[in-house]
C-alpha atoms as a PDB file:
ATOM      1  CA  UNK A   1       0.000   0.000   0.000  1.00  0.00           C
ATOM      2  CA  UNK A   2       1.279   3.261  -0.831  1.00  0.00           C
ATOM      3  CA  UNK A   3      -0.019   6.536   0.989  1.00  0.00           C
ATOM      4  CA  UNK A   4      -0.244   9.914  -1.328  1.00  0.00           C
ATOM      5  CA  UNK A   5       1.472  12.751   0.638  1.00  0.00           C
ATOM      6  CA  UNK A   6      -2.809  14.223   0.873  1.00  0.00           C
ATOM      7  CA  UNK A   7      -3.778  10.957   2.130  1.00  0.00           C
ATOM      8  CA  UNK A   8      -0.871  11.320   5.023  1.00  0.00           C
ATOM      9  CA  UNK A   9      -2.047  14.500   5.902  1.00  0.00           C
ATOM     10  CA  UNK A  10      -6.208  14.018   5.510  1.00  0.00           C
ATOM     11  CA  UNK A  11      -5.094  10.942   7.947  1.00  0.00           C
ATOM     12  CA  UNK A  12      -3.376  13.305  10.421  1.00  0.00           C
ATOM     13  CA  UNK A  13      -6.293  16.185   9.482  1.00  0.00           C
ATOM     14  CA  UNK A  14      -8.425  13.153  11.372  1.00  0.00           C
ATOM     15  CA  UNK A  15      -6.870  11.361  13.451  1.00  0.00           C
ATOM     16  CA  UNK A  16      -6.726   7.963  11.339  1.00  0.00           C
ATOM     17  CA  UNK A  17      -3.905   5.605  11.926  1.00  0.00           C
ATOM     18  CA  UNK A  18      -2.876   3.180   8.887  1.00  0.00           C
ATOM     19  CA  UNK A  19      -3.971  -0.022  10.536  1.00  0.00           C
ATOM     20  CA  UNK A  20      -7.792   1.488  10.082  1.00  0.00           C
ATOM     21  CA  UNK A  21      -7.172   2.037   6.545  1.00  0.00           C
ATOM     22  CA  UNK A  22      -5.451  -1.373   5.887  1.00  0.00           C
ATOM     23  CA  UNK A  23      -8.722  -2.638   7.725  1.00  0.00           C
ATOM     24  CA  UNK A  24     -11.002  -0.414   5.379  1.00  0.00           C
ATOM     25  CA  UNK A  25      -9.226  -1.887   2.251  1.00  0.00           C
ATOM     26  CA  UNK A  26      -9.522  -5.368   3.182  1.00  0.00           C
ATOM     27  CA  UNK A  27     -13.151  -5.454   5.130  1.00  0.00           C
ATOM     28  CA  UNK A  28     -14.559  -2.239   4.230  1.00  0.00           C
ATOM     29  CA  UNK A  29     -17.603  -2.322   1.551  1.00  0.00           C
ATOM     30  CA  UNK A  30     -16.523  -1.173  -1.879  1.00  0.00           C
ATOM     31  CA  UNK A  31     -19.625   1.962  -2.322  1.00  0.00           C
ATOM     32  CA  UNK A  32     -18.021   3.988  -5.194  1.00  0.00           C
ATOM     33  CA  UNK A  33     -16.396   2.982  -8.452  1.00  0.00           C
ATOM     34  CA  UNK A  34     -15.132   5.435 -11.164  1.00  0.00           C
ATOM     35  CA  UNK A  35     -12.802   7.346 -13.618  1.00  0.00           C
ATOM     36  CA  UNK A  36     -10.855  10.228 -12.943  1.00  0.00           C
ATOM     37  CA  UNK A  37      -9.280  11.488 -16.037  1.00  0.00           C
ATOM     38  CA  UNK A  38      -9.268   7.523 -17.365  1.00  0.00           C
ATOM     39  CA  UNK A  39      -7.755   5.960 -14.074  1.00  0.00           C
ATOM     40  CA  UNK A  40      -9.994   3.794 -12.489  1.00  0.00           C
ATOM     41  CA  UNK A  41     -11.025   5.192  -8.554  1.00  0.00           C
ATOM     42  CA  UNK A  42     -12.107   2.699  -6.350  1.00  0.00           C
ATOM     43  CA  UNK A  43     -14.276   4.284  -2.860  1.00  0.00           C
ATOM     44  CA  UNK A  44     -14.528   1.920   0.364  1.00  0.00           C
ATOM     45  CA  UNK A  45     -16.364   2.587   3.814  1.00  0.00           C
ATOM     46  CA  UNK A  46     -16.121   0.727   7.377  1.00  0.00           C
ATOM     47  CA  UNK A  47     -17.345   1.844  10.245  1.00  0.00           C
ATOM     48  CA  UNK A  48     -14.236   2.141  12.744  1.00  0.00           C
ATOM     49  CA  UNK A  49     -14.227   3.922  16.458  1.00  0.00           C
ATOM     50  CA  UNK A  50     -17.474   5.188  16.363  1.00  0.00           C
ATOM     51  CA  UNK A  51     -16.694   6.816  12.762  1.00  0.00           C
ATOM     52  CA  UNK A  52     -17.202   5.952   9.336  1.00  0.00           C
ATOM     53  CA  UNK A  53     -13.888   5.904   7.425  1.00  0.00           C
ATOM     54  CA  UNK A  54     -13.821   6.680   3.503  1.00  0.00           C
ATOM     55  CA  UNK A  55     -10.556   5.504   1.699  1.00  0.00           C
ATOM     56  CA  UNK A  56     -10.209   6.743  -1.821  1.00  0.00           C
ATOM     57  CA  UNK A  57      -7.671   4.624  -3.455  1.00  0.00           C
ATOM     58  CA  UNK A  58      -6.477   3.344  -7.423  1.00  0.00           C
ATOM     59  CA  UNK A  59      -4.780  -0.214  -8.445  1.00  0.00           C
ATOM     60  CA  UNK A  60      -2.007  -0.557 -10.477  1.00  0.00           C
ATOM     61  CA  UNK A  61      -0.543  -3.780 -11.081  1.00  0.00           C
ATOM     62  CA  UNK A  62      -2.387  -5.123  -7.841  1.00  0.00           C
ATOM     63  CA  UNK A  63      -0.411  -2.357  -5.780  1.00  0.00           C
ATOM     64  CA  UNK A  64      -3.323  -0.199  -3.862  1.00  0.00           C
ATOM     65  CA  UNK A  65      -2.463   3.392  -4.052  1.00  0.00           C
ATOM     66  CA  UNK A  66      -4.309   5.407  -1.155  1.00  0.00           C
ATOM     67  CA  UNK A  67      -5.381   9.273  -2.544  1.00  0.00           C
ATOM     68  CA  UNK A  68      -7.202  10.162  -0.075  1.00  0.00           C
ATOM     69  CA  UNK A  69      -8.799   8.874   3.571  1.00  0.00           C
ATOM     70  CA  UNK A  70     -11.310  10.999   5.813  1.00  0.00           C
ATOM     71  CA  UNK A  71     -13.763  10.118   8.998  1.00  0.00           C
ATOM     72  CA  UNK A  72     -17.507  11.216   8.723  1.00  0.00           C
ATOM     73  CA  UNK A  73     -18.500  11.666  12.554  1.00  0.00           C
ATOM     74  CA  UNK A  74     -21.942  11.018  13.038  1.00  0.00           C
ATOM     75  CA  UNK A  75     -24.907  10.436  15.849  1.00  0.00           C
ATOM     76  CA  UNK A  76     -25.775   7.011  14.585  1.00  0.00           C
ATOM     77  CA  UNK A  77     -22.287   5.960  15.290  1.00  0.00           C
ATOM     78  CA  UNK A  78     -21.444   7.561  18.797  1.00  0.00           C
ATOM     79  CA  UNK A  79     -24.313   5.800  20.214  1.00  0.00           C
END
């Protein structure tokens, strides 16, 4: 897995370590699939620590390339 210099900061941004997003890749559900100018995006979710964590990411050559990661806070998971 390699982490994009915005993914390392969006991580720090909110407080997501890189054992959540290896656990998104491999768990998470797969909600978003599409092109951005002709690469192939790839969008999974998990619910992590009372927070749903989004990891944008790309494959090349079965190597996972991480663009972006963020945590959506909400009621429904604090409870």
């Amino acid at each position: 897995m390699i982490l994009s210099d915005h993914a390392k900061q969006a991580m720090l941004d909110d407080d997501v370590e890189e054992s959540e997003v290896r656990q998104c890749l491999e768990h998470g559900k797969l909600t978003t699939q599409g092109f951005v100018k002709g690469e192939p995006r790839y969008v999974k979710t998990c619910e992590l620590k009372g927070r749903k964590i989004v990891v944008v990411y790309t494959l090349n050559c079965d190597e996972v390339r991480v663009i972006t990661v963020y945590a959506i806070w909400s009621k429904k998971w604090r409870n």
